[in-house]
C-alpha atoms as a PDB file:
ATOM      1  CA  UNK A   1       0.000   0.000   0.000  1.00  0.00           C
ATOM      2  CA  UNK A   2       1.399   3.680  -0.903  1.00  0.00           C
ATOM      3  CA  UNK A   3       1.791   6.059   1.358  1.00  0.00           C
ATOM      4  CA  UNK A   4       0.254  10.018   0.571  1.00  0.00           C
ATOM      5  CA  UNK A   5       2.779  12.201   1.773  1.00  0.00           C
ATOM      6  CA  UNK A   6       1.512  12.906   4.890  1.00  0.00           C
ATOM      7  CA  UNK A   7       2.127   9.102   5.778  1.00  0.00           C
ATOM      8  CA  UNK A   8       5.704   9.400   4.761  1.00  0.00           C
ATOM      9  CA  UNK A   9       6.191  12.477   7.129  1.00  0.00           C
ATOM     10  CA  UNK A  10       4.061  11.046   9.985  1.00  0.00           C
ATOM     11  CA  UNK A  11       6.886   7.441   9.164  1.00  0.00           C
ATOM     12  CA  UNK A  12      10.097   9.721   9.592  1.00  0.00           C
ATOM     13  CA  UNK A  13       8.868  11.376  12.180  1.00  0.00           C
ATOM     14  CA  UNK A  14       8.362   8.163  13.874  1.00  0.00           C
ATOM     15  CA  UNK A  15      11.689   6.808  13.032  1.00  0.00           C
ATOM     16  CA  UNK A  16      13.174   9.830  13.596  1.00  0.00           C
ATOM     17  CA  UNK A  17      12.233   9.828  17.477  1.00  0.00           C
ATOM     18  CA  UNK A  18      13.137   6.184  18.054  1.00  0.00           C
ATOM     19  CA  UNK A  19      16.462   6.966  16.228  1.00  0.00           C
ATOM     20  CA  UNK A  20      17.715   9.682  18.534  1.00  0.00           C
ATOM     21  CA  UNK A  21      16.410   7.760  22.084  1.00  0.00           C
ATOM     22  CA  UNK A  22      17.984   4.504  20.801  1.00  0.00           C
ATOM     23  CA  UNK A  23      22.101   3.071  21.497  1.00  0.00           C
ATOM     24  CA  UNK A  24      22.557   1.000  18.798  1.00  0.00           C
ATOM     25  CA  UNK A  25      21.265   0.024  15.442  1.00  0.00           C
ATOM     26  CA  UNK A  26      21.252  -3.047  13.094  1.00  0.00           C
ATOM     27  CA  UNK A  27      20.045  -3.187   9.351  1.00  0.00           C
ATOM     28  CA  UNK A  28      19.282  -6.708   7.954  1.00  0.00           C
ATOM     29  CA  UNK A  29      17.986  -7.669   4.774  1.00  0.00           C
ATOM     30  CA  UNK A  30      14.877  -9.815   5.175  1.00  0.00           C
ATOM     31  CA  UNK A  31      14.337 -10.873   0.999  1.00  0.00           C
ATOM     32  CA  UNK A  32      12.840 -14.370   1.115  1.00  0.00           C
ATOM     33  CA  UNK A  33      11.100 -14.536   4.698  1.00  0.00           C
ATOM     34  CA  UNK A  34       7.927 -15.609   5.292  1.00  0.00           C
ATOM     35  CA  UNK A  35       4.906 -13.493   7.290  1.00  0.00           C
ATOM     36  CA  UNK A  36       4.966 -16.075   9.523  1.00  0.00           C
ATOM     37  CA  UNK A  37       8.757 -15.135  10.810  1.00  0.00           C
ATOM     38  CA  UNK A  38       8.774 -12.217  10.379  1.00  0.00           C
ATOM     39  CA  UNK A  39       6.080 -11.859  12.596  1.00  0.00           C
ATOM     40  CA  UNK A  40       7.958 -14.604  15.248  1.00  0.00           C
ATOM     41  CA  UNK A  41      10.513 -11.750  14.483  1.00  0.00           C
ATOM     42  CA  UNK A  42       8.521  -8.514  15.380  1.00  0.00           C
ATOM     43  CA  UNK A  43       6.894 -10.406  18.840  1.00  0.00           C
ATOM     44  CA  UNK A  44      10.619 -11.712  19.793  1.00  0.00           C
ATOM     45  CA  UNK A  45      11.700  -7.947  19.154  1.00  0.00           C
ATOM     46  CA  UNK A  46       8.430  -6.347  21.735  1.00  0.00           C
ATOM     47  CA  UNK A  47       9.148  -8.668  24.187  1.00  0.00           C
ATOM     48  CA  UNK A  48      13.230  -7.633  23.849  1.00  0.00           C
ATOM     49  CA  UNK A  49      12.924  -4.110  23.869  1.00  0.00           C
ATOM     50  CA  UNK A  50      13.488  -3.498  20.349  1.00  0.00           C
ATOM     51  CA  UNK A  51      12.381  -1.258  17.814  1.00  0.00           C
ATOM     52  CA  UNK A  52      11.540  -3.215  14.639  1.00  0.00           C
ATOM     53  CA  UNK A  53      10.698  -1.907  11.565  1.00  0.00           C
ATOM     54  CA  UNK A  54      10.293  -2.216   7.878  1.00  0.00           C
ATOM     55  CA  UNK A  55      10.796   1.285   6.013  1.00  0.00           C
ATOM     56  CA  UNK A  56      11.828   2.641   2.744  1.00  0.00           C
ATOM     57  CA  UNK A  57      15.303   3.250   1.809  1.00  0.00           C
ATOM     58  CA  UNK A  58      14.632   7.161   0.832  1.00  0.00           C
ATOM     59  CA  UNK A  59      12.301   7.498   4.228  1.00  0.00           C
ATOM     60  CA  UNK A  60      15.314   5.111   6.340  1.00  0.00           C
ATOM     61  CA  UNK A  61      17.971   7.943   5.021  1.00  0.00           C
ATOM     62  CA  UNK A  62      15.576  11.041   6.122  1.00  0.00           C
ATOM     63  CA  UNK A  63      14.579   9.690   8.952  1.00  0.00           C
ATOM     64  CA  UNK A  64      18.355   8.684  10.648  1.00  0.00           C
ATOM     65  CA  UNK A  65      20.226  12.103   8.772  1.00  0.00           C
ATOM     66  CA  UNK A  66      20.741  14.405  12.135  1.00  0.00           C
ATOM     67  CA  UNK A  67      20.944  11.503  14.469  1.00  0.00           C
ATOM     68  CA  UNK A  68      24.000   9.497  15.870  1.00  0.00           C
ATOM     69  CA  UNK A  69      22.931   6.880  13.088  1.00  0.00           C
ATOM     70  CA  UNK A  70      23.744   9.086  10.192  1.00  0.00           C
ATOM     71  CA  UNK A  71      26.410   7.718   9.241  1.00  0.00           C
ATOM     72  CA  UNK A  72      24.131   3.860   8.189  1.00  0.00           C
ATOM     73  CA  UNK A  73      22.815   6.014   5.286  1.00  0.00           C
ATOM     74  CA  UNK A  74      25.579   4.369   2.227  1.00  0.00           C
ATOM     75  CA  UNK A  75      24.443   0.809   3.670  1.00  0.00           C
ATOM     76  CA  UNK A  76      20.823   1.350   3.820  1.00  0.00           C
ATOM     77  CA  UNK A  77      20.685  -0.597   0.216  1.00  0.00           C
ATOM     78  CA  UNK A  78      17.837  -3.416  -0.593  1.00  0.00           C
ATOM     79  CA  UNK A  79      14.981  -4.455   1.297  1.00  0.00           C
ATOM     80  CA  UNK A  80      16.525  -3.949   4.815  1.00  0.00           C
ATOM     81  CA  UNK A  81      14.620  -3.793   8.461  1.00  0.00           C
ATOM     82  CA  UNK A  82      16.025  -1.516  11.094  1.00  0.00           C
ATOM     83  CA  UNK A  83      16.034  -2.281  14.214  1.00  0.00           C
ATOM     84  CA  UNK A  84      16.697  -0.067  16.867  1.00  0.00           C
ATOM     85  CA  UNK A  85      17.926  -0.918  20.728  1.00  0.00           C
ATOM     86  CA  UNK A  86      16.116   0.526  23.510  1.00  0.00           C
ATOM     87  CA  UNK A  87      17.057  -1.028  26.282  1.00  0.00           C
ATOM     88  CA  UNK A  88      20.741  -1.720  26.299  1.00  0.00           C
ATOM     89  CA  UNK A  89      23.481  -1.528  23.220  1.00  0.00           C
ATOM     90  CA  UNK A  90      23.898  -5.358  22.570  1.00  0.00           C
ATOM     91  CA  UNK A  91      19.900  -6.158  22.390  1.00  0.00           C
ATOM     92  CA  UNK A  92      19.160  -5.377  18.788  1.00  0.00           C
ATOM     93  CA  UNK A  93      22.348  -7.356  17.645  1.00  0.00           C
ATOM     94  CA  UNK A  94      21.236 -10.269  19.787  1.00  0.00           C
ATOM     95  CA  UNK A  95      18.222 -10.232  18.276  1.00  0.00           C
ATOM     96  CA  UNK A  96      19.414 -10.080  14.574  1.00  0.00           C
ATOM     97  CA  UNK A  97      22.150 -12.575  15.402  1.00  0.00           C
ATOM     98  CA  UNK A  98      19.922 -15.277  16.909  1.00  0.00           C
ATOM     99  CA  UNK A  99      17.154 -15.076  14.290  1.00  0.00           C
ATOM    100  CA  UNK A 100      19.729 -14.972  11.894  1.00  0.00           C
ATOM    101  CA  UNK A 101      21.015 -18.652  12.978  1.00  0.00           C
ATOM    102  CA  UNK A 102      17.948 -20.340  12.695  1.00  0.00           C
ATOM    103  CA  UNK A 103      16.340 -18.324   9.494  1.00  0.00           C
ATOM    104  CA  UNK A 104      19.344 -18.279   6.512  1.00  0.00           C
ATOM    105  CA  UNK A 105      17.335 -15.375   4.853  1.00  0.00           C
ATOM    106  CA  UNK A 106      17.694 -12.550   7.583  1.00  0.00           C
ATOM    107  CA  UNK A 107      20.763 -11.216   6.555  1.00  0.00           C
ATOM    108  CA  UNK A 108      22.761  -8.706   8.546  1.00  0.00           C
ATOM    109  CA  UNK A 109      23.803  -5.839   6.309  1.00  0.00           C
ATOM    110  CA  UNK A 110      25.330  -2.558   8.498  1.00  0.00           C
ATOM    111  CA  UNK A 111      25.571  -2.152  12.527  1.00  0.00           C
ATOM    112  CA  UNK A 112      25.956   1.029  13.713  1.00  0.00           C
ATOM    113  CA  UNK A 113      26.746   2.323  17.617  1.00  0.00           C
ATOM    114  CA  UNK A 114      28.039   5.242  18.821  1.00  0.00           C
ATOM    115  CA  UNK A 115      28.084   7.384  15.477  1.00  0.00           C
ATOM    116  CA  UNK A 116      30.079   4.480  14.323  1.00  0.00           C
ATOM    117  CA  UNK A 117      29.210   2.402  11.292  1.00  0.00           C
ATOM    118  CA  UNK A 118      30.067  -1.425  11.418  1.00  0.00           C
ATOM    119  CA  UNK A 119      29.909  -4.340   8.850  1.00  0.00           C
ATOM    120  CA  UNK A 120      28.122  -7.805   9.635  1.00  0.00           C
ATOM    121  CA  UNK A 121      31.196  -9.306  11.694  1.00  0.00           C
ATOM    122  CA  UNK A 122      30.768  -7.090  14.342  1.00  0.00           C
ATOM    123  CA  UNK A 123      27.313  -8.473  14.840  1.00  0.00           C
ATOM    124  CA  UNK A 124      28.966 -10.920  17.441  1.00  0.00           C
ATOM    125  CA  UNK A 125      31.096  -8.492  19.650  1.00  0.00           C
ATOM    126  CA  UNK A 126      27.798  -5.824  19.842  1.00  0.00           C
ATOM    127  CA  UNK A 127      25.465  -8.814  21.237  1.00  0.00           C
ATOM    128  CA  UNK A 128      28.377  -9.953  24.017  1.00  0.00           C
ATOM    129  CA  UNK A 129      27.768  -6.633  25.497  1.00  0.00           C
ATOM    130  CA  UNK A 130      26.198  -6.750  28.710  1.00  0.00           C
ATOM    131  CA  UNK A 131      22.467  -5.763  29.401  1.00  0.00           C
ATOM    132  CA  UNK A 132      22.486  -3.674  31.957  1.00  0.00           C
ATOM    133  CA  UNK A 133      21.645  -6.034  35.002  1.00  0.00           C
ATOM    134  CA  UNK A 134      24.600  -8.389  34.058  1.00  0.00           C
ATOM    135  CA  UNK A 135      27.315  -4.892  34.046  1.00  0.00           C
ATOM    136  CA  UNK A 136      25.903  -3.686  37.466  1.00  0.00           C
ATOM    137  CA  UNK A 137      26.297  -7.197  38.782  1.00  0.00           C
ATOM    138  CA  UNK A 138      30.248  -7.188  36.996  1.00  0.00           C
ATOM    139  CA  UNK A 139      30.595  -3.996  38.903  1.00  0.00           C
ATOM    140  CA  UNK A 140      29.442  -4.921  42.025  1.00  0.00           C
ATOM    141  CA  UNK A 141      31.665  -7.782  41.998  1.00  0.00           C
ATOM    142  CA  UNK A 142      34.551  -5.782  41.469  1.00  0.00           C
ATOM    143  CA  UNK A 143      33.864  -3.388  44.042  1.00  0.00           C
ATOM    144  CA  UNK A 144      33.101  -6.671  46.426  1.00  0.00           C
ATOM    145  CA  UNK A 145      35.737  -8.673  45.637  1.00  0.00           C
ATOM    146  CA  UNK A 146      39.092  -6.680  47.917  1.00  0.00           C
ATOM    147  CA  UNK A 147      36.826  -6.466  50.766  1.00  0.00           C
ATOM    148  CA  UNK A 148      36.168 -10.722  50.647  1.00  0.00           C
ATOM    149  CA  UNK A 149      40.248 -11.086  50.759  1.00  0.00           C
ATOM    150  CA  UNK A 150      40.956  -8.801  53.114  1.00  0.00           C
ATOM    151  CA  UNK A 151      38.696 -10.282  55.371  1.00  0.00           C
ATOM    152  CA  UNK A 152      39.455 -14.157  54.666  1.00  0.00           C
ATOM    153  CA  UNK A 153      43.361 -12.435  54.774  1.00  0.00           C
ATOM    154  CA  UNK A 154      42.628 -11.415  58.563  1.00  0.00           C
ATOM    155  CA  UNK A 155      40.635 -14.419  59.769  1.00  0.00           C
ATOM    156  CA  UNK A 156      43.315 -17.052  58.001  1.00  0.00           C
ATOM    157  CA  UNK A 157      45.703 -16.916  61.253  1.00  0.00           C
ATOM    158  CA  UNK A 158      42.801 -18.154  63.354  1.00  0.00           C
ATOM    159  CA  UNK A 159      41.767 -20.671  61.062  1.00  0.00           C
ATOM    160  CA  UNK A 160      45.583 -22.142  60.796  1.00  0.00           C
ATOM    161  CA  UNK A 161      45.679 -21.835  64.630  1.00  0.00           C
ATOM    162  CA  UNK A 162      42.583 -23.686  65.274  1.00  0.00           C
ATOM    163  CA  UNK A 163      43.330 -26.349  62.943  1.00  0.00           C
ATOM    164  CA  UNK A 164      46.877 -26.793  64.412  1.00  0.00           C
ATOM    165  CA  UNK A 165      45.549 -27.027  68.191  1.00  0.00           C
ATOM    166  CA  UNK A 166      42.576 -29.474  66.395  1.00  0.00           C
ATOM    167  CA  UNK A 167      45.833 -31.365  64.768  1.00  0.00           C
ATOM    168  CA  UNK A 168      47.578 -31.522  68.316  1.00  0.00           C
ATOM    169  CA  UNK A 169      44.860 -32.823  70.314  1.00  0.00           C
ATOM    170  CA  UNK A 170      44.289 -35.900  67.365  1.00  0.00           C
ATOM    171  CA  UNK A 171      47.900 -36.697  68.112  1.00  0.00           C
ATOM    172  CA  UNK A 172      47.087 -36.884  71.707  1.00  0.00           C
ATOM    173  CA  UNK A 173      44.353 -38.823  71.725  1.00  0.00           C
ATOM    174  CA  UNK A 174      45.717 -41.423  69.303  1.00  0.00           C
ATOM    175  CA  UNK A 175      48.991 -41.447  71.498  1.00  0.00           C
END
């Protein structure tokens, strides 16, 4: 169905908004999927936190110029899907990446983050990221870990000390 031009406006505009909240951003090339996963795709992406959706090339390039995904616009070339992260960096490329193993025709075409554009490789390293539960918990057990050997440091004389008296009586009461 064509859009008047008020439906290509209202489209950017969308786009637009989701573009400048988002971290990071994947283009894929969906030629050859069914409806049926690429709606398994779009319900896997709500329940993720991910933007999904299927624009235009011309209304794609409008819609990301001005944002920290500007720089997408030479790879936005096919039938491509963006989807946007919302949540944390790595989601979107988690996502793409796991669809992408079990349906061959979701292809991964440009990843951007950061004002930075990527090719497909660097689909991998983008979905190791953390979400932001597992870096807090990282943190934490930094921050946790010095305390835990200073105090086993300062109780370890007691412990040796108990076990050697412990050792001494055995010896004893074998004797």
């Amino acid at each position: 169905m064509a859009l008047n031009l008020d439906g290509k406006k209202a489209v950017v505009e969308e786009v637009a908004a989701i573009a400048a909240k988002a971290h990071s951003a994947v283009a894929a090339e969906y030629r050859g999927m069914t409806v049926t996963e690429l709606t398994a795709l779009r319900k896997t992406a709500r329940e993720t936190g991910v933007y999904l959706r299927v624009v235009k090339n011309s209304l794609a390039k409008r819609a990301i110029a001005g944002t920290a995904f500007e720089c997408m616009q030479a790879g936005l070339v096919g039938p491509l899907l963006l989807a946007f992260a919302m949540e944390d960096p790595g989601c979107a490329a988690r996502l793409i990446g796991n669809f992408a193993k079990n349906h061959d025709k979701l292809i991964p075409k440009v990843v951007a983050i950061g004002g930075q554009v990527y090719g497909p490789a660097e689909l991998g390293r983008l979905a190791s990221l953390p979400t932001r539960d597992q870096a807090i918990s990282l943190v934490m057990a930094v921050m946790k870990a010095p305390i835990e050997k200073f105090v086993r440091t300062l109780a370890e004389p007691h412990a040796k000390l108990v076990r050697t008296v412990a050792a001494i009586k055995e010896q004893k009461e074998a004797a």
